[in-house]
Protein backbone atom coordinates (compact mmCIF):
# COMPACT_ATOMS: atom_id res chain seq x y z
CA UNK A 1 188.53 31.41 26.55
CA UNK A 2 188.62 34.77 25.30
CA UNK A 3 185.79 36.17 27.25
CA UNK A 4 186.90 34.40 30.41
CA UNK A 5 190.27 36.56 29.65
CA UNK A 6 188.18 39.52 29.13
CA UNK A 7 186.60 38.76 32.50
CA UNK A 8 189.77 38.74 34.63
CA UNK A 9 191.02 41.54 32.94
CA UNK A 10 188.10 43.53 33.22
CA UNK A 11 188.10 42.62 37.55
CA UNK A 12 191.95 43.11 37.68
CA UNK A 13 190.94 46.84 36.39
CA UNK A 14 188.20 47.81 38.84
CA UNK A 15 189.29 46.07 41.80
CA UNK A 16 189.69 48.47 44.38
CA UNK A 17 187.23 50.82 43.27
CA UNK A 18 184.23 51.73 44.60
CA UNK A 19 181.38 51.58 41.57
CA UNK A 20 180.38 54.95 39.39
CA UNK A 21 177.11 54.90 41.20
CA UNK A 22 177.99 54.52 44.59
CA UNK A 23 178.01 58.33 45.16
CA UNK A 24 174.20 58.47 44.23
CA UNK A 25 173.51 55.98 46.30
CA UNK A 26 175.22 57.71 49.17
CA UNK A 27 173.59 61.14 48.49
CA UNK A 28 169.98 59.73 48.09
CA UNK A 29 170.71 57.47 51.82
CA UNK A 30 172.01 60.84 53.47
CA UNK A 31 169.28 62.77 52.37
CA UNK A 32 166.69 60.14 53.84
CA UNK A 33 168.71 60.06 56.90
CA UNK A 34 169.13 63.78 57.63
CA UNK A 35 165.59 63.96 57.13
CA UNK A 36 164.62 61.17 60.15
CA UNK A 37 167.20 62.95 62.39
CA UNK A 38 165.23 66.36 61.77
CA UNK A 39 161.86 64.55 61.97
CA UNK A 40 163.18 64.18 65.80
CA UNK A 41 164.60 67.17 66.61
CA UNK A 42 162.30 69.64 64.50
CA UNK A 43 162.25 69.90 60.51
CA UNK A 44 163.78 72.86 59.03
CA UNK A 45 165.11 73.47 55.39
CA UNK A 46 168.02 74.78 56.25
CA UNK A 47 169.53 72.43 59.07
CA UNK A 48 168.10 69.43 56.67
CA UNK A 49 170.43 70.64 53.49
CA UNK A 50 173.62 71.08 56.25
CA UNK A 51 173.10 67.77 57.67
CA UNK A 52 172.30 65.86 54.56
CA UNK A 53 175.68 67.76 52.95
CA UNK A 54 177.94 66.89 56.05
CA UNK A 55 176.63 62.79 56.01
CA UNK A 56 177.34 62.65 52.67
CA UNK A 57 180.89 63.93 53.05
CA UNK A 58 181.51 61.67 55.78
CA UNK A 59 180.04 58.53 53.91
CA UNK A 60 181.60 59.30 50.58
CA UNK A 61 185.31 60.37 52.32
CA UNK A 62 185.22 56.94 54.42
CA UNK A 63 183.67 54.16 51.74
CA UNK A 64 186.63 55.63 49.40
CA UNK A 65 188.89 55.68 52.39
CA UNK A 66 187.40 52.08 53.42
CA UNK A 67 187.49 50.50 49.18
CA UNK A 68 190.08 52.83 47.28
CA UNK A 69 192.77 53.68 50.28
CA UNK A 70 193.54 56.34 52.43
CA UNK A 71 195.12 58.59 48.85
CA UNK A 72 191.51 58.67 47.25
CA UNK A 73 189.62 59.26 50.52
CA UNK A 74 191.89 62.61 50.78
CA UNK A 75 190.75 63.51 47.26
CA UNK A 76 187.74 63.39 48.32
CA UNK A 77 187.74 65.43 51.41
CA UNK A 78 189.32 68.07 49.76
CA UNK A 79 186.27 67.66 47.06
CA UNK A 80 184.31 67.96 49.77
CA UNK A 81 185.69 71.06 51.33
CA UNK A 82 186.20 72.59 48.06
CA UNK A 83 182.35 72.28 47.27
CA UNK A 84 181.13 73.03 50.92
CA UNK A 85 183.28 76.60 50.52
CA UNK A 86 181.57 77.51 47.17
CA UNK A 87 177.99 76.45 48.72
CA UNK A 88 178.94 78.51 51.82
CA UNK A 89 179.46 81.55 49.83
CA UNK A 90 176.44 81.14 47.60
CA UNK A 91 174.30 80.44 50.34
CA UNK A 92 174.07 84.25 51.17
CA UNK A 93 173.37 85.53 47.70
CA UNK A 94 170.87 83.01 47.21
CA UNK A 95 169.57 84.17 49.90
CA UNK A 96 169.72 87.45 49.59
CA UNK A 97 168.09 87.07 45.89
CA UNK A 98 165.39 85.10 47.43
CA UNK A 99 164.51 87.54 49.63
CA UNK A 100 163.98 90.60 47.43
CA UNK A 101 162.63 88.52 44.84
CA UNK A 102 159.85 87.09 47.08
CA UNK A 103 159.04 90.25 49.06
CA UNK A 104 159.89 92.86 46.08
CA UNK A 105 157.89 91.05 42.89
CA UNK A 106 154.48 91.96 44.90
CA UNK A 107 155.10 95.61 44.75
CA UNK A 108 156.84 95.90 41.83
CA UNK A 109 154.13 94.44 40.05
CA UNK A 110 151.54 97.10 41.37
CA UNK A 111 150.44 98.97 38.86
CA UNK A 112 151.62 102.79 38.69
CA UNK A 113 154.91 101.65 40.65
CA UNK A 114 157.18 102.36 38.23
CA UNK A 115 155.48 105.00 36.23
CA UNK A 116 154.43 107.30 39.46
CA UNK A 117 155.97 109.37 42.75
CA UNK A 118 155.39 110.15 46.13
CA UNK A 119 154.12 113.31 45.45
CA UNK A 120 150.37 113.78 47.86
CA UNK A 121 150.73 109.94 49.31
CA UNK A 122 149.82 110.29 52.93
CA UNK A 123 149.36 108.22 55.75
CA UNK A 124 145.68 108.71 54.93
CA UNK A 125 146.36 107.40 51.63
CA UNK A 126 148.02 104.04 53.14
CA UNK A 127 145.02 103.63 55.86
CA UNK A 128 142.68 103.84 52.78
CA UNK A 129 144.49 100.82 51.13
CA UNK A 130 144.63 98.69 53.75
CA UNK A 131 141.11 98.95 55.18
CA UNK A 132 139.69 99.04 51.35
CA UNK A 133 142.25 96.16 49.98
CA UNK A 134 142.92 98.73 47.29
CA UNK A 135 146.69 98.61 45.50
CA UNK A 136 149.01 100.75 47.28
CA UNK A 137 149.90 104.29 45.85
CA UNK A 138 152.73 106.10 45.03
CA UNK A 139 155.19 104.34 43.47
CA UNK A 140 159.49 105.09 42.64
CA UNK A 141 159.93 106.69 39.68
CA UNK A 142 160.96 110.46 41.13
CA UNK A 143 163.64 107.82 42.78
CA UNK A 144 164.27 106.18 39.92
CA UNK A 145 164.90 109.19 37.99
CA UNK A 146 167.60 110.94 40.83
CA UNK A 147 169.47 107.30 40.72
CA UNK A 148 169.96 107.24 37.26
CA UNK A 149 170.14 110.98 37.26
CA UNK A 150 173.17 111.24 40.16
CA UNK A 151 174.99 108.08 39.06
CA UNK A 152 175.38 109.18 35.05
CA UNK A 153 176.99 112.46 36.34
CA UNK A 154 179.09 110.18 39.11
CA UNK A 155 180.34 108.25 35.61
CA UNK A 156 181.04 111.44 34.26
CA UNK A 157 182.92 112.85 36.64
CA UNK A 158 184.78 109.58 37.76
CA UNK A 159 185.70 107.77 34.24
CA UNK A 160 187.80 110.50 32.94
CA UNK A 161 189.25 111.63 35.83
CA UNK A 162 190.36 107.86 37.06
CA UNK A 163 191.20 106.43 32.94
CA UNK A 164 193.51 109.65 32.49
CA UNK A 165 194.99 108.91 36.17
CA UNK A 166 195.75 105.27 34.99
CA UNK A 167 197.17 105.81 32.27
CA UNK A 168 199.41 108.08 33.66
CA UNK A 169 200.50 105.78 36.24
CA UNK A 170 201.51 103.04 33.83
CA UNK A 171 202.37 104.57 30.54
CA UNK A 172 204.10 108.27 31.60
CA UNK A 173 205.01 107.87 35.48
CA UNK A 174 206.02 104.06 36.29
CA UNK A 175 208.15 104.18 38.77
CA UNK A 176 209.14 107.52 39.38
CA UNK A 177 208.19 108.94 43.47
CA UNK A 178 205.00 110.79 42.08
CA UNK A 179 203.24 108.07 40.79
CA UNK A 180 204.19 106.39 44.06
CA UNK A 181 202.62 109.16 45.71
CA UNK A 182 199.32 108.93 44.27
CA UNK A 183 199.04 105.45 44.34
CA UNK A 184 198.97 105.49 48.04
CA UNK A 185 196.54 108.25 48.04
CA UNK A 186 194.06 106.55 45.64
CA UNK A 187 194.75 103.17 48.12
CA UNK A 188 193.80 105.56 50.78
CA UNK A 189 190.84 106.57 49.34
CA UNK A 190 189.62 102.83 48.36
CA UNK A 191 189.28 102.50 52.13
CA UNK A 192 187.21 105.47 52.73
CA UNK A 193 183.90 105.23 54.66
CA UNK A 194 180.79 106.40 52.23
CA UNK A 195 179.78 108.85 54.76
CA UNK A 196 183.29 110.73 54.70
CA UNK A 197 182.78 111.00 51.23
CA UNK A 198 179.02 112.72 51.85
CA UNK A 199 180.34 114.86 54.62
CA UNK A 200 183.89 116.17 52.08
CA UNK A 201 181.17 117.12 49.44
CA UNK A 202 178.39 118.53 51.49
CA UNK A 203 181.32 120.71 53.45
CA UNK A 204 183.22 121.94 50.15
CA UNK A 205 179.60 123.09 48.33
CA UNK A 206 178.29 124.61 51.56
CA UNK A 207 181.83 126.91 51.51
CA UNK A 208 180.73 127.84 47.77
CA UNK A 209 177.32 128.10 47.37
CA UNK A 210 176.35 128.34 51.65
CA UNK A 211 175.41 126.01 54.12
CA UNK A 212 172.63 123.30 53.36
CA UNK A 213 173.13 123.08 49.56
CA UNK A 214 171.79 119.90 48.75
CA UNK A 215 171.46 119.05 44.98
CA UNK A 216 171.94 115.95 43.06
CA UNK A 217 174.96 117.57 41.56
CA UNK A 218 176.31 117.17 44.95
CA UNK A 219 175.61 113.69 45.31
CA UNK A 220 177.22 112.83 42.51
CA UNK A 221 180.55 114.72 43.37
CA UNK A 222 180.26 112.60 46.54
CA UNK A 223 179.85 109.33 44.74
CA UNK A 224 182.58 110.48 42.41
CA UNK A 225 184.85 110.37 45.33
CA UNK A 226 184.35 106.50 45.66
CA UNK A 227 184.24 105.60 42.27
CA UNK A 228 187.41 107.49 41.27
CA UNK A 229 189.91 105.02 43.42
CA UNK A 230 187.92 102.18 41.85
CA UNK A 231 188.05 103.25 38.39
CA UNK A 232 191.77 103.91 38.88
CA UNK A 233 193.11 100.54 40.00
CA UNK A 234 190.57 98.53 37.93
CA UNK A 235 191.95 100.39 34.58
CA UNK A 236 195.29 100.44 35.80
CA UNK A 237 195.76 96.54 36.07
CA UNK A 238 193.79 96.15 32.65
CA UNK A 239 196.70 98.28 31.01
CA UNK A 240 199.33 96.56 32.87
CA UNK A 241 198.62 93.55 30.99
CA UNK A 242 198.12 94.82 27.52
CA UNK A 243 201.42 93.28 26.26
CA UNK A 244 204.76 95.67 25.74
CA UNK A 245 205.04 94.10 21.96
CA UNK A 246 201.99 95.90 20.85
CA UNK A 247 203.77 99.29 22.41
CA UNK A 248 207.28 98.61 20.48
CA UNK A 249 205.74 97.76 17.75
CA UNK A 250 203.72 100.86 17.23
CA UNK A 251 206.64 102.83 18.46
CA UNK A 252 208.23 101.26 15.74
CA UNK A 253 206.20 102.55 12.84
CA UNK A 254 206.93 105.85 14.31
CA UNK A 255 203.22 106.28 15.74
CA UNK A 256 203.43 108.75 18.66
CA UNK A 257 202.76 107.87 22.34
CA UNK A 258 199.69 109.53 22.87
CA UNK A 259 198.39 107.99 19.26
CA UNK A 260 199.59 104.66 20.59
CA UNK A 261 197.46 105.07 23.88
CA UNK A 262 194.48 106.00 22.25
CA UNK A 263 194.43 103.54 19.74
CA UNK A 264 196.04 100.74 20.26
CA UNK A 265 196.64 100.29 24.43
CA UNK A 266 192.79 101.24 25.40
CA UNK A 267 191.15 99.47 22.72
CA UNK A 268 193.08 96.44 23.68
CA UNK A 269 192.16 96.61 27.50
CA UNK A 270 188.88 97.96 26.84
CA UNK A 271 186.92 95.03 28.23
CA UNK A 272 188.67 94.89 31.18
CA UNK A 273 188.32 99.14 31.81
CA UNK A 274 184.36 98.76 31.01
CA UNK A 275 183.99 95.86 33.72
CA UNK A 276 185.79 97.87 35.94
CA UNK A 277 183.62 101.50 35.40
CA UNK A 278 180.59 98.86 35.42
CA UNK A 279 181.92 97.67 39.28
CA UNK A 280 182.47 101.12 40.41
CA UNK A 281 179.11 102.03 39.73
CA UNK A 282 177.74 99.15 41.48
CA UNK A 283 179.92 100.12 44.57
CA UNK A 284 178.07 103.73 44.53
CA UNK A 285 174.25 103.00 43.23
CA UNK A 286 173.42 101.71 46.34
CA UNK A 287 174.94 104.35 48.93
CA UNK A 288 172.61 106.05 51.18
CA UNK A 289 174.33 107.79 53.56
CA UNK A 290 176.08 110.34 51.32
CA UNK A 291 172.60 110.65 49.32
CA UNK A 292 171.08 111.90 52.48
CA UNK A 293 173.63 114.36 53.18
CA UNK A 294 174.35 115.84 50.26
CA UNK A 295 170.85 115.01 48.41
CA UNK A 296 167.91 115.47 50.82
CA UNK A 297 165.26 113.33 49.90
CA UNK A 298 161.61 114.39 48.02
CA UNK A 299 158.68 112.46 46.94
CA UNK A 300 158.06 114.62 43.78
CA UNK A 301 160.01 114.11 40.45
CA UNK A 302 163.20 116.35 39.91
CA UNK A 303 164.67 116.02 36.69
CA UNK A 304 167.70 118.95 37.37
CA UNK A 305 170.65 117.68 39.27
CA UNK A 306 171.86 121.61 39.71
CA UNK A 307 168.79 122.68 41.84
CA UNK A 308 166.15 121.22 44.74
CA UNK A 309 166.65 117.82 46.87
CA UNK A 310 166.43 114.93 44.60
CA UNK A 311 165.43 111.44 45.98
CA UNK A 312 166.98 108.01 44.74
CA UNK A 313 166.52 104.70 45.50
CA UNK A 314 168.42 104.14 48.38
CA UNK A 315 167.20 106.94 50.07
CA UNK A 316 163.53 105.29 49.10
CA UNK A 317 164.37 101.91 51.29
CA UNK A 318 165.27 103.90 53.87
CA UNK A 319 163.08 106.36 54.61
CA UNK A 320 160.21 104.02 53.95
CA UNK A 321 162.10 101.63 55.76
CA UNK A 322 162.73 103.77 58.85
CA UNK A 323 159.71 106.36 59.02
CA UNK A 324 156.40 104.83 56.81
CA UNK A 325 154.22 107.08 55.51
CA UNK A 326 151.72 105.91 58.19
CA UNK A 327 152.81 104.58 61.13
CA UNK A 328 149.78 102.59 62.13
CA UNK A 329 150.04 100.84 58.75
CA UNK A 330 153.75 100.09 57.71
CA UNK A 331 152.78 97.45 55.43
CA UNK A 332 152.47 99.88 51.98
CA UNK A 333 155.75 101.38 52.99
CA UNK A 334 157.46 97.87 53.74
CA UNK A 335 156.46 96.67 50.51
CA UNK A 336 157.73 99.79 48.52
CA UNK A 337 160.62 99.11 50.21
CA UNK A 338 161.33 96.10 48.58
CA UNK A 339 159.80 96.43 45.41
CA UNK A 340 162.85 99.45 45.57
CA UNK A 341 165.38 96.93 46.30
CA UNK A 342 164.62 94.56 42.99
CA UNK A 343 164.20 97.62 41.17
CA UNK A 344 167.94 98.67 42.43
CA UNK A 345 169.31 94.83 41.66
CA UNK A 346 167.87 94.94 38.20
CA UNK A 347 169.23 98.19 37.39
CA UNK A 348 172.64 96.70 38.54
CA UNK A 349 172.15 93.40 36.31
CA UNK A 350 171.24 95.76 33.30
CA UNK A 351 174.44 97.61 34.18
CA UNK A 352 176.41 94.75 33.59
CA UNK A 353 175.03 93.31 31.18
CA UNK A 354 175.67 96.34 29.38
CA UNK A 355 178.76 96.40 30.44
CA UNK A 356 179.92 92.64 28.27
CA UNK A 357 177.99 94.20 25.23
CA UNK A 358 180.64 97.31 25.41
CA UNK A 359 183.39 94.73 25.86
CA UNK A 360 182.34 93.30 23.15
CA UNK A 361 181.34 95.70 20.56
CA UNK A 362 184.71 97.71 21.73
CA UNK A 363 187.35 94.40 22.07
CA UNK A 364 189.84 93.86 19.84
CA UNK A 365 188.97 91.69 16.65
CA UNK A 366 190.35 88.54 16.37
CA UNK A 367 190.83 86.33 13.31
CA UNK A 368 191.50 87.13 9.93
């Protein structure tokens, strides 16, 4: 009697309801189908993932709609749009990841890559390796060096310059028409193009030091230009949210504003300021077009950022990119090209990795 009870009570609960498997089921029958329909029509990768996603959404959205009522079904087409959004927008940087990673690990891997330049590779030189199979020459560490070189000065121009100008805006001028002012400028400046930015700082060093000055100094002044906006509003809307209390109640053991600031506002939005510096250098790593205005580009190694044309990664990609070293035989260029690229999307990883370690080395302890 007891387990007949048990029975009814248990059917009573689940009627209605489509069983915990039942989406397997429908996933592993859409994927079987897609794959017939593409057999027909041609079999690609790509169309084969869209169609088995959109069958399964249809199934799944109309047994629920069919078992567990027109309420659940709309669950589950919003499920359904919800999860097609977030493939949608990873499909590209999948993609994109993909890419480098199959066309860039080749080159990267050559040995001397990392550890050589430019300098005396010729179109001769490429010929050579592709008649004799040899590994390609000439590799991107004169590039490496300027990108490292040209961004560390960007930082140092930018951080200051935009931390100082956010906390000005929210601890000294809220509210008042000046700090208005500059707000709009530095929204103003968010928006402007990367070339602008080469053309402002190639103009104001060619009025000081004469037309055609092109030093990784002045790179970097460029770059400054778009980091600064960046650094500004990122740091800004980390010290919005440190909380007033800690404020007053520094204020209230007579600690001065400045002292306050320094020690007890930054430190407490520090994690938020470092992932901010750590996006505006990713904005700027990757420019070209000011680096070949204000830059130049060379294929030997210049370690002085005040003197000569200094080449950088970007400039790399292109110009291997857009005229290869030989002509008849693009293939050495094309795959220092993208052994460039990974080396620029590692450096960017590292970046932010580095970036949560100063978070967290700098946050605020918690706990006793």
């Amino acid at each position: 009697m007891v387990t007949l009870m048990t029975e009814r009570k248990r059917s009573a609960l689940t009627r209605g309801r489509l069983p915990k498997y039942t989406p397997h089921v429908i996933a592993v029958s859409a994927v079987v189908v897609a794959a017939a329909l593409m057999s027909l029509v041609g079999f690609n990768i790509f169309g084969w993932a869209v169609l088995s996603a959109v069958l399964f959404a249809t199934a799944n959205v109309v047994s629920t709609a069919l078992v567990e009522g027109r309420r659940k079904a709309t669950d589950k087409l919003a499920t359904s749009v919800v999860a097609g959004a977030f493939l949608v927008a990873l499909l590209p940087l999948v993609s994109v990841i993909w890419t480098v990673l199959v066309n860039g690990v080749p080159g990267l891997l050559t040995p001397g890559f990392l550890n050589t330049s430019m300098n005396g590779v010729t179109g001769a030189v490429d010929n050579a390796s592709v008649e004799n199979g040899t590994p390609v020459l000439g590799g991107a560490y004169h590039a490496l060096v300027g990108s490292v070189l040209i961004t560390l000065w960007a930082t140092i121009i930018s951080v200051p310059v935009g931390l100082l100008t956010a906390i000005y805006l929210v601890e000294y001028g809220a509210r008042n028409r000046f700090s208005k002012i500059i707000t709009f400028l530095v929204d103003v400046m968010t928006g402007i193009p990367s070339i602008v930015a080469g053309l402002f700082a190639a103009a104001f060093f060619a009025m000081i030091l004469g037309p055609g000055t092109k030093t990784g100094f002045v790179a970097a002044v460029a770059l400054s230009v778009l980091m600064i906006p960046v650094v500004v509003r990122s740091s800004e809307e980390m010290l919005k949210i440190v909380p007033n209390e800690l404020r007053e109640a520094s204020y209230a053991l007579g600690v001065r504003k400045w002292r306050t600031i320094i020690k007890v506002v930054i430190p407490t939005a520090i994690s938020g300021i470092a992932s901010g510096v750590t996006l505006a250098i990713a904005r700027v790593i990757g420019e070209t077009a000011p680096l070949l205005v204000t830059a130049g580009f060379a294929t030997t190694i210049n370690m002085n950022v005040f003197s000569g044309w200094m080449a950088s990664l970007p400039t790399l990609i292109y110009t291997q990119i857009m005229t290869p070293t030989s002509p008849s035989n693009s293939d050495p260029s094309t795959q220092r090209a993208w052994a460039a690229a990974l080396l620029l999307i590692i450096l960017v990883m590292l970046l932010n990795l580095g970036a949560r370690l100063v978070a967290r080395i700098f946050a605020p302890k918690t706990g006793r």
